[in-house]
Protein backbone atom coordinates (compact mmCIF):
# COMPACT_ATOMS: atom_id res chain seq x y z
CA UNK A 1 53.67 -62.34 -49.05
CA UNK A 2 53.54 -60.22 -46.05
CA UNK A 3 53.86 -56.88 -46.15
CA UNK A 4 57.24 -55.46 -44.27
CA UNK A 5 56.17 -53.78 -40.98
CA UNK A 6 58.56 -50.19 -41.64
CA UNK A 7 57.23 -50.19 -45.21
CA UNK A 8 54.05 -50.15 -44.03
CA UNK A 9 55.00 -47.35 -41.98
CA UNK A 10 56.15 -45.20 -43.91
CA UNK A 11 53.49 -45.68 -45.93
CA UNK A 12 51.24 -44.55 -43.33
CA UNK A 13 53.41 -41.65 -42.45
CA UNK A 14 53.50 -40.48 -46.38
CA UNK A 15 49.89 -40.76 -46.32
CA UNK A 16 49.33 -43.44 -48.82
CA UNK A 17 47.15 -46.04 -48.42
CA UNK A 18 47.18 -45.18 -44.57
CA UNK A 19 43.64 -46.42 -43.18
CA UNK A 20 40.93 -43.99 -42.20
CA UNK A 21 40.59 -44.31 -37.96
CA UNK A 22 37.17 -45.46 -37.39
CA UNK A 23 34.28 -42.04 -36.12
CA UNK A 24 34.61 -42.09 -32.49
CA UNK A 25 31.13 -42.08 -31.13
CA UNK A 26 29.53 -40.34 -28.12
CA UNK A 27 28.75 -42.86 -25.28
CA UNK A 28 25.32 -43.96 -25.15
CA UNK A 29 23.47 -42.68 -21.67
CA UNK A 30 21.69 -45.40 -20.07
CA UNK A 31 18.41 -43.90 -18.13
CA UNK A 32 20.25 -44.51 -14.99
CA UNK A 33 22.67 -42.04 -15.71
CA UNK A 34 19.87 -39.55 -17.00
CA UNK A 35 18.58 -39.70 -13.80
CA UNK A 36 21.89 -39.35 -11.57
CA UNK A 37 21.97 -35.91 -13.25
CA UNK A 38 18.85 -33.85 -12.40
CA UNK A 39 18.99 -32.57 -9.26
CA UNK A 40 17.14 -34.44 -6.63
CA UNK A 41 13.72 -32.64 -5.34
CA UNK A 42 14.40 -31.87 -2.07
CA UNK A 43 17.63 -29.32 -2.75
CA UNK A 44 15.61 -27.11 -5.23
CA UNK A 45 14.36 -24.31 -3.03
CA UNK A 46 10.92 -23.87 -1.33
CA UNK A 47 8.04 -22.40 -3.89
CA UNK A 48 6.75 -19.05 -2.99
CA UNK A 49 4.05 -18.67 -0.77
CA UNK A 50 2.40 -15.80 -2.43
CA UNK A 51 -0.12 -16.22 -5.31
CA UNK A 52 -1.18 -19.40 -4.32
CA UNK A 53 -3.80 -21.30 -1.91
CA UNK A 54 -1.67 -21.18 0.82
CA UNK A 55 -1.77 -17.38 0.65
CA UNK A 56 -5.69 -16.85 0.84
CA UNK A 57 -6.63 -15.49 4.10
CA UNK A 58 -9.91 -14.99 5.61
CA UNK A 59 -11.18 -11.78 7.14
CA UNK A 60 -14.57 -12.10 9.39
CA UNK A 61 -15.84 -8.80 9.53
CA UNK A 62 -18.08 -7.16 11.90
CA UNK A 63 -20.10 -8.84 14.62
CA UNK A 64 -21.99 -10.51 11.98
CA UNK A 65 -18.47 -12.12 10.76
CA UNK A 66 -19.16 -11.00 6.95
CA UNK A 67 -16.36 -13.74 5.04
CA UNK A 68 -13.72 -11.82 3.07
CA UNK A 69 -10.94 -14.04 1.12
CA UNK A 70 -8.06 -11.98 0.10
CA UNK A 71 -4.26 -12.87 -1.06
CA UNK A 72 -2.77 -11.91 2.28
CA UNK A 73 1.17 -10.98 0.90
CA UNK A 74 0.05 -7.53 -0.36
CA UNK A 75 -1.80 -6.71 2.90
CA UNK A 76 0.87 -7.68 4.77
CA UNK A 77 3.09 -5.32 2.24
CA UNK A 78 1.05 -2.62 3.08
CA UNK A 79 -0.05 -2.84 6.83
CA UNK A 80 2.29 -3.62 9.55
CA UNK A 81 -1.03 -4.38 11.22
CA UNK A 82 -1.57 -7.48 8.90
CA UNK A 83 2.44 -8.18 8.49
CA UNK A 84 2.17 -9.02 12.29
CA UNK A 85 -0.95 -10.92 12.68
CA UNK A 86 -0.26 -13.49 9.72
CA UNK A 87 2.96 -14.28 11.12
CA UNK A 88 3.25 -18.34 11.89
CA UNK A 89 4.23 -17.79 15.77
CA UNK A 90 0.48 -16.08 15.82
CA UNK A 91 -2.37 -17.81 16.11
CA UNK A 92 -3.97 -15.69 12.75
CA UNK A 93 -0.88 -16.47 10.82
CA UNK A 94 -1.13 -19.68 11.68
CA UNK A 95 -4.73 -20.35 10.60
CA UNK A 96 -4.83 -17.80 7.93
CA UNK A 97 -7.90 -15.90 9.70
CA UNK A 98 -8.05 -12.81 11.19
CA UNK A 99 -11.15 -11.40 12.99
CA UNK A 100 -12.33 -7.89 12.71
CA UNK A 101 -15.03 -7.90 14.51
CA UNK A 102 -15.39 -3.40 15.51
CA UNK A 103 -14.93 -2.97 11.74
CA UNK A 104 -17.24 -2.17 8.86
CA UNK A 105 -17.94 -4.50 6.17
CA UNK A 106 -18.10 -1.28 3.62
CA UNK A 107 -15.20 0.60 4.71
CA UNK A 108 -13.09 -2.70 4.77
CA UNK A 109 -14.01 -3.83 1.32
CA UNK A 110 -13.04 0.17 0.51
CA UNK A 111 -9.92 -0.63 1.90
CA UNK A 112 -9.10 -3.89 0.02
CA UNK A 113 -9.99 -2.22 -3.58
CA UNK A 114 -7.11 0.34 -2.37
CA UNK A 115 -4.84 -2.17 -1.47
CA UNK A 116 -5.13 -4.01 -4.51
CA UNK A 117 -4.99 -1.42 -7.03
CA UNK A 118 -7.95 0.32 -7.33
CA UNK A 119 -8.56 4.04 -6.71
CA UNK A 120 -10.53 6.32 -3.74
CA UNK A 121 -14.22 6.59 -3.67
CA UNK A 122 -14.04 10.53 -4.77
CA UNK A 123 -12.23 9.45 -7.81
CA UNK A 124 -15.62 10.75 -10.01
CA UNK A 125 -15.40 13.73 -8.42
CA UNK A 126 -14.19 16.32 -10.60
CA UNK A 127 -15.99 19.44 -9.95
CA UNK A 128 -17.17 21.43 -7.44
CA UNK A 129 -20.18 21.33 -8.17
CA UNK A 130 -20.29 17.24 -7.30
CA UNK A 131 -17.74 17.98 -4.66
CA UNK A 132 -20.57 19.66 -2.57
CA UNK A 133 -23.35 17.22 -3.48
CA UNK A 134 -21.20 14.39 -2.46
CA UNK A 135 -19.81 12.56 0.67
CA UNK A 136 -16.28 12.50 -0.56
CA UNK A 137 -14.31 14.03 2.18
CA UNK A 138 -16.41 11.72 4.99
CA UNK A 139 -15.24 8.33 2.69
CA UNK A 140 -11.94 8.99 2.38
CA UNK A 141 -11.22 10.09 5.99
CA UNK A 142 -12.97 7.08 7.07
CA UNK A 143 -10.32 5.55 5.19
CA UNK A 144 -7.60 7.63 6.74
CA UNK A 145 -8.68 6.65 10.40
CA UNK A 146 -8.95 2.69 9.34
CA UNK A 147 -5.34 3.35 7.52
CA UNK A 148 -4.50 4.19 11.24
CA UNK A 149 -5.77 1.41 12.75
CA UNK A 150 -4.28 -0.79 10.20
CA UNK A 151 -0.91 0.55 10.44
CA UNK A 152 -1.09 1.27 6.74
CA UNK A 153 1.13 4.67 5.47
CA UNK A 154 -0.06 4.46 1.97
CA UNK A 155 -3.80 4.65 2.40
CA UNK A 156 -3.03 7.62 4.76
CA UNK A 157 -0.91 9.58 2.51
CA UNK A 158 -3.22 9.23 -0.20
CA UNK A 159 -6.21 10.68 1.45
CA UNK A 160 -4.19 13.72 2.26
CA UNK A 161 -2.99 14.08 -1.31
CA UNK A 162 -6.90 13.47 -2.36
CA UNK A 163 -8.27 15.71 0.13
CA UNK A 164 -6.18 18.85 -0.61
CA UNK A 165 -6.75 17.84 -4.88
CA UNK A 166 -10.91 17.90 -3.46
CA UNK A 167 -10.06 21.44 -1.94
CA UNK A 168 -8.54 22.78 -4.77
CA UNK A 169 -11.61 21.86 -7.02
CA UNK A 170 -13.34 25.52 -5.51
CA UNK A 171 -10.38 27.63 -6.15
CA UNK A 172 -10.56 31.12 -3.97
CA UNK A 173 -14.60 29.80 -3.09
CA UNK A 174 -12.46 26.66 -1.22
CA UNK A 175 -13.95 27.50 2.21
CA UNK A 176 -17.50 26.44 1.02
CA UNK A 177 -15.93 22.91 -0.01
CA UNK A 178 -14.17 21.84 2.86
CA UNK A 179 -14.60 18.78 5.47
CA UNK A 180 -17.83 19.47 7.06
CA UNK A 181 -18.40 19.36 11.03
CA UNK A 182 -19.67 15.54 10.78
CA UNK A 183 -16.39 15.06 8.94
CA UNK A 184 -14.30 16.99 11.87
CA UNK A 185 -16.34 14.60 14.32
CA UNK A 186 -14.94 11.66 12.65
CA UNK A 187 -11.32 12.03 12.32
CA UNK A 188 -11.14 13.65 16.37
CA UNK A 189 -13.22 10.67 17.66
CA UNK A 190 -11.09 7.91 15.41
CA UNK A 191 -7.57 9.58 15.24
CA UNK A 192 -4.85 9.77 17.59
CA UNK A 193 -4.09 13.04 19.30
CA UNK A 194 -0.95 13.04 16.63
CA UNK A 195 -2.66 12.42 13.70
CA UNK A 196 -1.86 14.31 11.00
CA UNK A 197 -5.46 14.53 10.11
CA UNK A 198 -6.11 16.37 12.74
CA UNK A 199 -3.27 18.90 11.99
CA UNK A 200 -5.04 18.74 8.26
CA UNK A 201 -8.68 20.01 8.97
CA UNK A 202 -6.56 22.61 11.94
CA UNK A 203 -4.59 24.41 9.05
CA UNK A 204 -7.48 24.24 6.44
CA UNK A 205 -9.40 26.17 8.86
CA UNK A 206 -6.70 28.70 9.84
CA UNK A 207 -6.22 28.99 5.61
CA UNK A 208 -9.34 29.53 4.75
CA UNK A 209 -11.14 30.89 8.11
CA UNK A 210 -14.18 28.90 8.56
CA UNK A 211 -15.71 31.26 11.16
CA UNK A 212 -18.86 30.07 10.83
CA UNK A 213 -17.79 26.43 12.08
CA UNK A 214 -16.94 28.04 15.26
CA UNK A 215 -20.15 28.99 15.87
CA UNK A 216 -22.17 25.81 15.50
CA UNK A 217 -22.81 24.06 19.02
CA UNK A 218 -22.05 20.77 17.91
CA UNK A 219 -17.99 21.67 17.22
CA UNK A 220 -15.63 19.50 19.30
CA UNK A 221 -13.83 21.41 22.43
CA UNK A 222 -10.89 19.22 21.12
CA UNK A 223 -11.11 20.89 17.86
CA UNK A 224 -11.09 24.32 18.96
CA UNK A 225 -8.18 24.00 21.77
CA UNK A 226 -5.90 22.73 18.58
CA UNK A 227 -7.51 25.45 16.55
CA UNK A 228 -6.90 28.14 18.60
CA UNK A 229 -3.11 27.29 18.89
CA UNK A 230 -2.51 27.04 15.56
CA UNK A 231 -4.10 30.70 15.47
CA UNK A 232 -1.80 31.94 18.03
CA UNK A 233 1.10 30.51 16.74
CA UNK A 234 0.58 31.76 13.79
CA UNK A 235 -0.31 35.60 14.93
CA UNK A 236 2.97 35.57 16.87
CA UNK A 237 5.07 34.07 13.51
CA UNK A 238 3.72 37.07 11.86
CA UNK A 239 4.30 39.92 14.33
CA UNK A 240 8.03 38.81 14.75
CA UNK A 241 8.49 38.84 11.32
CA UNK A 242 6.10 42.53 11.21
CA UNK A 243 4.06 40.96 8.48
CA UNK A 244 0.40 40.90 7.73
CA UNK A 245 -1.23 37.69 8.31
CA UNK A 246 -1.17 35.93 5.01
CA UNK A 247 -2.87 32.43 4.12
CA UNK A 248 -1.16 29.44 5.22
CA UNK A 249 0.25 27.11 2.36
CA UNK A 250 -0.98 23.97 3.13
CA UNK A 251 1.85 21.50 1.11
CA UNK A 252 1.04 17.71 1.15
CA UNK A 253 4.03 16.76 2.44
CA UNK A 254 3.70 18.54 5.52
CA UNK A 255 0.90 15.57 6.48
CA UNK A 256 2.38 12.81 4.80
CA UNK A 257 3.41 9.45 7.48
């Protein structure tokens, strides 16, 4: 006998023998969907170009073209000289090589321990002892002139900071430790007449009065023209202000680029 349809109903409604609706299950993906869903290759953005082959570049150093191979993104973070010449419109950027051909091979690997994280060559020296046995302040103003060259700010700032922590190995015996003459040489005949270098080994000399560097033939008539201004300036501060003529504070930031 068949069962009345608003019985059944009702039934359903009361919850008595009401059936159970069947799971609902999720829809099965078929591969071709999978794939519709990742996104295609071409959208996802370029991979970096530092860290990898593509960033090597190639330094030929010196006339004998000594091979260097270097990551070239932190050289070009740290020298506008590099930033420029591995740019694509240049020929060097283009074929990742750049020739240095008036450059040392000794000072430029110097350079590239710097640049990637290693210290100055007068790190080890501690004392004053070594500080006067060694060619510290030479090395590192090397490094200062290339830092010129090279457009590079941080090498330069750091050789001031290292040369004045070298000075202040003596103490009050400081004017026994300072650049030497070859050292003066150096910086005047690879520095610009603006260097701060320059204004460096002036205002050491004026602090500490190095007379007896004056009297050496070999002293550079550059050197004592810019010396004997910062003299004179220096008497006439004092005399306006009816001092005595006390030491000149030499503060690193005075030098910094």
């Amino acid at each position: 006998m068949t069962e009345h349809p608003a019985k059944k109903r009702k039934m359903e409604l009361d919850g008595s023998e009401a059936e159970t609706p069947p799971e609902k299950k999720p829809p099965t993906t078929s591969p071709s969907s999978e794939s519709a869903s990742v996104v295609p290759e071409s959208s996802l953005p370029p991979t970096p170009a530092k860290y990898t082959r593509g960033d090597l570049v190639t330094l030929l150093v010196g006339t004998a073209e000594h091979e260097l191979v270097v990551c070239g993104t932190p050289l070009a973070n740290t020298s506008e000289f590099f930033k420029t010449a591995l740019k694509i419109e240049w020929k060097e950027g283009q074929k990742r090589m750049i020739k240095l051909p008036e450059e040392d091979i000794t000072l430029i690997t110097r350079y590239l321990d710097f640049v990637f994280g290693q210290s100055l060559p007068s790190k080890d020296v501690q004392t004053a002892k070594h500080l006067k046995k060694s060619t510290a302040y030479d090395e590192i103003f090397q490094l200062y002139a290339l830092g010129e060259r090279m457009l590079d700010a941080s090498i330069r700032n750091a050789v001031v900071k290292e040369s004045l922590r070298l000075v202040s190995l003596a103490g009050d015996a400081s004017h026994g430790f300072l650049p030497s003459r070859n050292c003066i040489k150096l910086v005047y005949k690879e520095t610009s007449a603006r260097s701060a270098a320059r204004r460096l080994l002036v205002d050491l000399h004026v602090a500490y009065g190095l007379s007896e560097t004056l009297e050496h033939e070999t002293i550079l008539p550059e050197y004592m023209c810019d010396l004997a201004k910062a003299y004179s300036k220096k008497i006439e501060k004092n005399q306006l202000a009816r001092r005595s003529f006390p030491r000149v504070i030499i503060k690193p930031e005075d030098y910094l680029v």
